[in-house]
C-alpha atoms as a PDB file:
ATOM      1  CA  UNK A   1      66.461  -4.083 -13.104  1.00  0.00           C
ATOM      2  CA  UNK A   2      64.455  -2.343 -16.161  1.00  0.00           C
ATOM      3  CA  UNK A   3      63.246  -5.904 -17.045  1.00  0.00           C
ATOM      4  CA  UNK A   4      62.090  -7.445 -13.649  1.00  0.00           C
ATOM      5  CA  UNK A   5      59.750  -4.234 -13.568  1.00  0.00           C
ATOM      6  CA  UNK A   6      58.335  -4.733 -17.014  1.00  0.00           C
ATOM      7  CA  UNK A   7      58.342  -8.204 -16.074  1.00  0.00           C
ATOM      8  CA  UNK A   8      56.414  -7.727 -12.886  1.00  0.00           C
ATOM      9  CA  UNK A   9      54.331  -4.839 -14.349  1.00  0.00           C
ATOM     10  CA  UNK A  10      52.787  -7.880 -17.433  1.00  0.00           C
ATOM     11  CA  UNK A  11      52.432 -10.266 -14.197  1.00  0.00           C
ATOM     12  CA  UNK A  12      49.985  -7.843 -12.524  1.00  0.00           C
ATOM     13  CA  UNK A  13      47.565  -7.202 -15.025  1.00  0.00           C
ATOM     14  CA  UNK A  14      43.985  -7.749 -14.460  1.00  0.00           C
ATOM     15  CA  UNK A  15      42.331  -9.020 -11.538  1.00  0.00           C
ATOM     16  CA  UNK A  16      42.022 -11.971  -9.633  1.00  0.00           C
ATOM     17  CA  UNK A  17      39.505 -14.089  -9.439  1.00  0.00           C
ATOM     18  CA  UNK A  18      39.322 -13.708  -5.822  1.00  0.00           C
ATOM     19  CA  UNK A  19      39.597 -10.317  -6.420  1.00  0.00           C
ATOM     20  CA  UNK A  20      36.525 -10.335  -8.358  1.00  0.00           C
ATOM     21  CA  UNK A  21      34.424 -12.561  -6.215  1.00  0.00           C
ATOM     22  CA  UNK A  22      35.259 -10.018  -3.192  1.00  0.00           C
ATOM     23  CA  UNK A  23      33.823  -7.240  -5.414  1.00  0.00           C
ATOM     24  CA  UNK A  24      31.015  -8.846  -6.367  1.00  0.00           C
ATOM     25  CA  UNK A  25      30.021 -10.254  -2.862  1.00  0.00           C
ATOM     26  CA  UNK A  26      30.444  -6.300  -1.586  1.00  0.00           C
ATOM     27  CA  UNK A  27      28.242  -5.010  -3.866  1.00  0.00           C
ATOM     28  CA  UNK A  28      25.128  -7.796  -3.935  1.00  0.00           C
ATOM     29  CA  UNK A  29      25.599  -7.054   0.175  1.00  0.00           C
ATOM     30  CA  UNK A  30      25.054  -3.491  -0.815  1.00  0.00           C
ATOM     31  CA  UNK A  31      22.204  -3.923  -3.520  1.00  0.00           C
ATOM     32  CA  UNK A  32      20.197  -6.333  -0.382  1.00  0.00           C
ATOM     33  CA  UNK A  33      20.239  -3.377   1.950  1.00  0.00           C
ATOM     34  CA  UNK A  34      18.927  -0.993  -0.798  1.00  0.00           C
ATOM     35  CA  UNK A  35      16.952  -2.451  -2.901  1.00  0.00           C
ATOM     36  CA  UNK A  36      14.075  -3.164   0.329  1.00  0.00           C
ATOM     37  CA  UNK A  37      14.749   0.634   1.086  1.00  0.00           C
ATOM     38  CA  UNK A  38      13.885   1.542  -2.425  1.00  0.00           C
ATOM     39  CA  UNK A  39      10.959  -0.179  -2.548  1.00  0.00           C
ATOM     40  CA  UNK A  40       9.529   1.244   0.369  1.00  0.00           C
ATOM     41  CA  UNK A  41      10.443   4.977  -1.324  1.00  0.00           C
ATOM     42  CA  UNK A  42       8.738   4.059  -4.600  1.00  0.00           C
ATOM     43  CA  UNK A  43       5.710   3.085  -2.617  1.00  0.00           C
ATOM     44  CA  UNK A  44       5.578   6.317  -0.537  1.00  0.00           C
ATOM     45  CA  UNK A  45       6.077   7.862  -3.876  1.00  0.00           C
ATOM     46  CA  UNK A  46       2.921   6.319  -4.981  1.00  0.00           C
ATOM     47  CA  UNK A  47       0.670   7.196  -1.926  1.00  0.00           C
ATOM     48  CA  UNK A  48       2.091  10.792  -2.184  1.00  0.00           C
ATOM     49  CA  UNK A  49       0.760  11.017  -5.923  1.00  0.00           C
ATOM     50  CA  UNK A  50      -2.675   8.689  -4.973  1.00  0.00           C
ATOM     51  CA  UNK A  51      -3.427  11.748  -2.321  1.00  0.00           C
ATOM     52  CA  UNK A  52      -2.473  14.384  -5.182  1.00  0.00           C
ATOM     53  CA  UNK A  53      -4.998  12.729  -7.930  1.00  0.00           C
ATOM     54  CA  UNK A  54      -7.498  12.996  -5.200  1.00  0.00           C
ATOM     55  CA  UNK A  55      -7.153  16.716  -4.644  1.00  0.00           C
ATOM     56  CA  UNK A  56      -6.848  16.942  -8.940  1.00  0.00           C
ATOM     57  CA  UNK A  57     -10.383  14.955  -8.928  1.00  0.00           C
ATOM     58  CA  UNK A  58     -11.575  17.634  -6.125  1.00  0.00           C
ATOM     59  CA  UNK A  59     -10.255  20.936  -8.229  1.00  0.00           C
ATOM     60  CA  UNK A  60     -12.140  19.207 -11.478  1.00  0.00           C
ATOM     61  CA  UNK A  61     -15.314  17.919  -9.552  1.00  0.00           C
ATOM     62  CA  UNK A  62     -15.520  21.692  -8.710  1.00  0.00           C
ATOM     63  CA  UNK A  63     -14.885  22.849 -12.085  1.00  0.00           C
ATOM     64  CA  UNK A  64     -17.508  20.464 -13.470  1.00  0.00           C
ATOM     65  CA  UNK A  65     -19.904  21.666 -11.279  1.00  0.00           C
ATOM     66  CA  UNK A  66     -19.290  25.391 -11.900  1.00  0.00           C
ATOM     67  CA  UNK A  67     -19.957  24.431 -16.011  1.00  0.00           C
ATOM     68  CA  UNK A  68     -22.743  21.897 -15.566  1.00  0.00           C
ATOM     69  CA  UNK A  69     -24.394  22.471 -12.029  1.00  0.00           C
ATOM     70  CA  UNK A  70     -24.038  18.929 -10.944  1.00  0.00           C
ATOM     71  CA  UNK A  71     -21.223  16.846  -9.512  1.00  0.00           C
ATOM     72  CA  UNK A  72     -19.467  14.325 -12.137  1.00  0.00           C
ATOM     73  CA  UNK A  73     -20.793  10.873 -10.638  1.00  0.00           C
ATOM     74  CA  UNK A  74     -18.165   8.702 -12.926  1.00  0.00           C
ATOM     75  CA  UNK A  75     -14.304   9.655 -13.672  1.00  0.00           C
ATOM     76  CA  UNK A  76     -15.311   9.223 -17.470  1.00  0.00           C
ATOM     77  CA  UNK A  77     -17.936  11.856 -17.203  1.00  0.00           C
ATOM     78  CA  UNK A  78     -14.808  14.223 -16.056  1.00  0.00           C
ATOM     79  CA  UNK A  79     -12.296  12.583 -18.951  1.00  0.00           C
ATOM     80  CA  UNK A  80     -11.985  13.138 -22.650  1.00  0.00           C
ATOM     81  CA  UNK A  81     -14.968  12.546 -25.310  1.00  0.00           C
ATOM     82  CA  UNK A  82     -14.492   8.341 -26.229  1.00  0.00           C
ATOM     83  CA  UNK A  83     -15.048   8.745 -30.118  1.00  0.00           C
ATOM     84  CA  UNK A  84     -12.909  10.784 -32.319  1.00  0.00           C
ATOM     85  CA  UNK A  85     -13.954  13.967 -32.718  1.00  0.00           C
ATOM     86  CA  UNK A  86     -16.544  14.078 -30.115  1.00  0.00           C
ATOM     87  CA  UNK A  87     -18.385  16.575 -28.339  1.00  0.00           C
ATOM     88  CA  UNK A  88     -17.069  17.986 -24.633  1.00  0.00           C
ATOM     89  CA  UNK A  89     -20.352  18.038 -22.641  1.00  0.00           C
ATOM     90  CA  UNK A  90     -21.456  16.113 -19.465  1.00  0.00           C
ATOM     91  CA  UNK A  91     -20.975  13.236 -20.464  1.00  0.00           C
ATOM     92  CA  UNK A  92     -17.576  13.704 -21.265  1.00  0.00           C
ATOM     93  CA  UNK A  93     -15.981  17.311 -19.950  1.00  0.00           C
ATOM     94  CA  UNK A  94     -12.039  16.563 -20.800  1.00  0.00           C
ATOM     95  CA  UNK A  95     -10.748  17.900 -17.440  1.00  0.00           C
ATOM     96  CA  UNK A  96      -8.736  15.228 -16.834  1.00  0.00           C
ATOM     97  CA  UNK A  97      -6.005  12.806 -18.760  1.00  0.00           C
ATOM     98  CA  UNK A  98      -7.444   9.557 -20.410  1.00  0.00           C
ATOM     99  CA  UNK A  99      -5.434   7.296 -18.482  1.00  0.00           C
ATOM    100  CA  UNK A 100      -7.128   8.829 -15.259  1.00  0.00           C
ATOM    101  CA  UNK A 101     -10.622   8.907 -16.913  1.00  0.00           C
ATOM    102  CA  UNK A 102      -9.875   5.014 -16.892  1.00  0.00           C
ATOM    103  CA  UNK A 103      -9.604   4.813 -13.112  1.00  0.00           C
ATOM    104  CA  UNK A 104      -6.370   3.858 -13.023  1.00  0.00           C
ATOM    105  CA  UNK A 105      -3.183   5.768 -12.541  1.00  0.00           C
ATOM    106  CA  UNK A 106       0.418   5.422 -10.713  1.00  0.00           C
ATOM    107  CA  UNK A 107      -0.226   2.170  -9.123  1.00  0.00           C
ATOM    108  CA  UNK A 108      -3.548   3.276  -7.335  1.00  0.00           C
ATOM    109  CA  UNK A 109      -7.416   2.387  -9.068  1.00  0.00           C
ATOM    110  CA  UNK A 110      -9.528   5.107  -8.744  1.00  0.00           C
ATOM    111  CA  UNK A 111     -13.305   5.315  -8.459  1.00  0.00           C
ATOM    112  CA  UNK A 112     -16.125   8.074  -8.437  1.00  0.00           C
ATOM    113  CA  UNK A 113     -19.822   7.494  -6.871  1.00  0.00           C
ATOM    114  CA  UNK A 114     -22.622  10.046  -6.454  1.00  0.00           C
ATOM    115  CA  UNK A 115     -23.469  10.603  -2.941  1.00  0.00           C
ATOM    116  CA  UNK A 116     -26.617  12.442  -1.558  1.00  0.00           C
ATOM    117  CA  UNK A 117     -24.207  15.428  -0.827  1.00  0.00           C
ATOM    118  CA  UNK A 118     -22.113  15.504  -3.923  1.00  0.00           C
ATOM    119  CA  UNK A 119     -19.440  12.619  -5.046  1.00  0.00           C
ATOM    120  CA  UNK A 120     -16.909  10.508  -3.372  1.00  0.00           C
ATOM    121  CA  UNK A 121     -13.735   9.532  -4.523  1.00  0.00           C
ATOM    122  CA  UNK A 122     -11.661   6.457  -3.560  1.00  0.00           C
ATOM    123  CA  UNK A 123      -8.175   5.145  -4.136  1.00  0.00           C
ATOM    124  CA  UNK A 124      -7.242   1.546  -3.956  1.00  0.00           C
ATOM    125  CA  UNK A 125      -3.687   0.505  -4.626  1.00  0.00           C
ATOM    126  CA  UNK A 126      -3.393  -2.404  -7.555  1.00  0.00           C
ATOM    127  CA  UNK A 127      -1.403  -4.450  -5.774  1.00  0.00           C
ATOM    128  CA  UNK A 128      -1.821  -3.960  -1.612  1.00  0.00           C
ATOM    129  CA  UNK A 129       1.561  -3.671  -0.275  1.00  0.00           C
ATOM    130  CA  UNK A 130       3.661  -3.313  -3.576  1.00  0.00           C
ATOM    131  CA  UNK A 131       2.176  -0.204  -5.007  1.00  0.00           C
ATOM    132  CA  UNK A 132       0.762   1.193  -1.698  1.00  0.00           C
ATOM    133  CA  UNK A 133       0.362   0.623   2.011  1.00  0.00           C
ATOM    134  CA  UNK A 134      -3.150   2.784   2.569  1.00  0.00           C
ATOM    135  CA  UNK A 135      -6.055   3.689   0.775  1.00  0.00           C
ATOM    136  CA  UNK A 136      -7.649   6.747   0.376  1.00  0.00           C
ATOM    137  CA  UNK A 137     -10.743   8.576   0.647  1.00  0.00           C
ATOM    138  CA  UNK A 138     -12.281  11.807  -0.322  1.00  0.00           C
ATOM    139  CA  UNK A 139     -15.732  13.751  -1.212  1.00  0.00           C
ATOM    140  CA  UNK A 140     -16.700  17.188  -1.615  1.00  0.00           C
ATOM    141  CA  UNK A 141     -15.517  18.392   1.907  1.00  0.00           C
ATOM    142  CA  UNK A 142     -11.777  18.408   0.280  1.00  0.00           C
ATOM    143  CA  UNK A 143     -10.792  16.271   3.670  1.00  0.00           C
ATOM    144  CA  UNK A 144      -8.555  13.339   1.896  1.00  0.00           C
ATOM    145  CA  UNK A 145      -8.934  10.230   4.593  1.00  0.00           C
ATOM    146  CA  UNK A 146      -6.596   7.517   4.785  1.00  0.00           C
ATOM    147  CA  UNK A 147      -7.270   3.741   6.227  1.00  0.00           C
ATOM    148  CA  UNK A 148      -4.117   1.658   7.127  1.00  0.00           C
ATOM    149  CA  UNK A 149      -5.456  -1.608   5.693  1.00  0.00           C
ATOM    150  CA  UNK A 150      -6.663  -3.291   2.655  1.00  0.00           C
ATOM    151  CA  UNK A 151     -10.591  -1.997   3.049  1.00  0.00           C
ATOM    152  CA  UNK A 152     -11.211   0.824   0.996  1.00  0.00           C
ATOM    153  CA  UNK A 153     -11.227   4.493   3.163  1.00  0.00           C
ATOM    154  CA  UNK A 154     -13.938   5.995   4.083  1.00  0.00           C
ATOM    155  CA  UNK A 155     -15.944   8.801   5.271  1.00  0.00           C
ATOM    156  CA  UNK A 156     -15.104   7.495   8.988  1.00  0.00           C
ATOM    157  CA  UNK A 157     -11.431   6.841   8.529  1.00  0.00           C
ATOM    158  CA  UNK A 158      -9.191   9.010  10.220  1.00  0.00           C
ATOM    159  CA  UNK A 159      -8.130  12.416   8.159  1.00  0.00           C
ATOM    160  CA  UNK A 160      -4.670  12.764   6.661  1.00  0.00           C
ATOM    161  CA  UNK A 161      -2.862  15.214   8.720  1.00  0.00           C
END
């Protein structure tokens, strides 16, 4: 009796390979319904931090204005100094990262633009419908506007709520 157990106790090691199939057709079925929901997250996740840059570029336009008495027309104007050892000044205030100061950041492209009133500041996702579903628009009001569609935001489009 001792020996017909060891005997069926060697037989059952390991898996089948129908076993094995079965797992892994249960878990590429799981990884098809998650992997759309995940994109969709990672997206939102990118809009979310597209509106916070804007309200970063808002706080810094502010804070360039309060040291210089002019808006920053140009995101490099609000970055670091270019050349090694260079001068913070107007031209280059270091109030925000460099990767910002390049206009692009988290899947969004970023622009500046003087406006009779002040500045205006877009975002425009890289890739329209991968690393974001709206774009975004802002200016020295602090009201962050959203359009639905590939067109850049404006002043017009409807407020974020």
């Amino acid at each position: 009796m001792v020996s017909s157990l060891r005997e069926r106790r060697t037989r059952q090691r390991g898996f089948t390979l129908i076993e094995l199939l079965i797992v892994i057709a249960i878990i590429l079925i799981i990884l098809s319904i998650a992997l759309p929901q995940m994109s969709k997250s990672r997206m939102h996740a990118q809009e979310m931090g597209a509106v916070a840059t804007l309200k970063t570029i808002e706080t810094v336009e502010t804070q360039y204005m309060s040291q210089f008495g002019q808006f920053a027309t140009s995101l490099s104007q609000l970055g670091p100094p270019t050349a090694a050892g260079g001068a913070e000044g107007p031209q280059a205030a270091n109030l925000i990262p460099p990767n910002l100061a390049s206009g692009s950041t988290g899947g969004y492209n970023y622009t500046v633009t003087a406006t009779p009133t002040g500045y205006a500041v877009s975002a425009v996702p890289k890739a329209f419908n991968s690393t974001g579903r709206r774009t975004f628009y802002s200016d020295e009001s602090g009201i962050v506007r959203e359009n639905w569609t590939a067109d850049p935001a404006t002043a017009n489009s409807p407020e974020i709520k």
